[in-house]
Protein backbone atom coordinates (compact mmCIF):
# COMPACT_ATOMS: atom_id res chain seq x y z
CA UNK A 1 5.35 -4.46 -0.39
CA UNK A 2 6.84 -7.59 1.12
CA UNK A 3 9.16 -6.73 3.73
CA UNK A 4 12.82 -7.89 3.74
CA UNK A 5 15.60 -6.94 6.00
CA UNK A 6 17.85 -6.22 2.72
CA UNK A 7 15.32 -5.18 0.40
CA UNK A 8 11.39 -4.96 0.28
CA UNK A 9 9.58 -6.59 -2.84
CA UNK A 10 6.96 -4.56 -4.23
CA UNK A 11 3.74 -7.06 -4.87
CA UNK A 12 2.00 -4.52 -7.08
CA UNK A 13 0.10 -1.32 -7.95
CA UNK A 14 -3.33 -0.49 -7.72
CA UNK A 15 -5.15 2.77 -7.96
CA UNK A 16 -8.14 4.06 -5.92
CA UNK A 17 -11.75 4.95 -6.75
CA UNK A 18 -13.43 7.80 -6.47
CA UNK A 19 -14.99 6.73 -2.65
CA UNK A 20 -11.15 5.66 -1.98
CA UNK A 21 -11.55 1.78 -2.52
CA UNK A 22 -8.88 -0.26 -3.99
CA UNK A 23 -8.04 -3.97 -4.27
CA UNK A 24 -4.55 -4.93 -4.93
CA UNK A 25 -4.11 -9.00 -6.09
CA UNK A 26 -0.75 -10.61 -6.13
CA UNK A 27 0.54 -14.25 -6.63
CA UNK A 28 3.41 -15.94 -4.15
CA UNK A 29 5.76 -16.03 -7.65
CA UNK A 30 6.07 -12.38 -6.52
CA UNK A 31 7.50 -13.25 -2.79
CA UNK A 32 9.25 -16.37 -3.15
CA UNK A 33 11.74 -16.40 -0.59
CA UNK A 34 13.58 -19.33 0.64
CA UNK A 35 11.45 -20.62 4.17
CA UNK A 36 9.00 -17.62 3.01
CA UNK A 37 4.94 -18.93 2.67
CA UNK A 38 3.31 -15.54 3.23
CA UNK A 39 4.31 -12.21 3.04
CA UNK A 40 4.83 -9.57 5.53
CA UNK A 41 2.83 -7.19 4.47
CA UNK A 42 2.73 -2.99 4.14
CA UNK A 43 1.12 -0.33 2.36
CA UNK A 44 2.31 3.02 0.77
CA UNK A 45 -0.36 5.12 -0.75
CA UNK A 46 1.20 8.26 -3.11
CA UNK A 47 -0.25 11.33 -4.00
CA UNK A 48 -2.03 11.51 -7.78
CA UNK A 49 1.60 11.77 -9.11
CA UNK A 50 3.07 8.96 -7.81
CA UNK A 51 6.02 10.80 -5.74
CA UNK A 52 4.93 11.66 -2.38
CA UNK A 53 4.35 9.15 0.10
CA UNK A 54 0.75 10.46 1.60
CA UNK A 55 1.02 6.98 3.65
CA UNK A 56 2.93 4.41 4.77
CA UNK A 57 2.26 0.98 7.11
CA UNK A 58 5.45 -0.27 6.92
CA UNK A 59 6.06 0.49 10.99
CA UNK A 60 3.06 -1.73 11.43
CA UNK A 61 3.92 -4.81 9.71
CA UNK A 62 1.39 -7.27 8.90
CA UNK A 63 3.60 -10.56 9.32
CA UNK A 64 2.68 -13.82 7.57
CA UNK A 65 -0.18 -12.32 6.13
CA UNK A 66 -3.22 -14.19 4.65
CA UNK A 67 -4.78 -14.29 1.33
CA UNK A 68 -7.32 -11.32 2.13
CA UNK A 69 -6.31 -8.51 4.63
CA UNK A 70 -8.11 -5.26 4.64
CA UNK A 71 -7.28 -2.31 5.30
CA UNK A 72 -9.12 1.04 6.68
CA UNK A 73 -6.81 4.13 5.87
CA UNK A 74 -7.72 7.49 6.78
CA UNK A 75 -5.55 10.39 5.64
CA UNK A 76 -6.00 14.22 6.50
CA UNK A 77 -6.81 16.93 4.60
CA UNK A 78 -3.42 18.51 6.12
CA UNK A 79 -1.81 15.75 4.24
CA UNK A 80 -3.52 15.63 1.37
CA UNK A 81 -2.59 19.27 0.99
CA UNK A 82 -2.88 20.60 -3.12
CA UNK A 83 -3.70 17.38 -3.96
CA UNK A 84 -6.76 17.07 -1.93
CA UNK A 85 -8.09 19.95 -2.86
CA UNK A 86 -7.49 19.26 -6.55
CA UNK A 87 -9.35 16.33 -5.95
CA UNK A 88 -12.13 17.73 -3.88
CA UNK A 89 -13.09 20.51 -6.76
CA UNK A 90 -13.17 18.07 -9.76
């Protein structure tokens, strides 16, 4: 997402491998703001079904952010919960 004090943007969607990896590739057409070159940056990752938000960054803002960030997320098994071990047995 681009952050916004009205309303965030979302940049796009990208889905996980099976070691957790992901790349997500957006153009500026998608965060054209007026005075806006960059966009401040967060992440929410969703459980399998896309409804529950497993994780978010949005409290840690990456502002003005560059053309390649990464990112290192770690989420618990607590978290995970059912979905985890869905995942873990298949």
């Amino acid at each position: 997402f681009d952050h916004h004090l009205v309303h965030d943007d979302p940049l796009g969607e990208a889905c996980t491998d099976a070691a957790g990896r992901f790349e997500l590739h957006f153009t500026e057409v998608r965060f054209t703001m007026p005075f806006e070159t960059r966009p401040d940056l967060y992440l929410q990752v969703l459980d399998p079904l896309g409804v529950r938000v497993l994780y978010s960054s949005r409290q840690e803002l990456r502002r003005d952010a560059h053309s390649e960030e990464r990112y290192e997320i770690a989420i618990s098994r607590e978290t995970l919960g059912a979905e985890g071990a869905a995942q873990r047995a298949s």
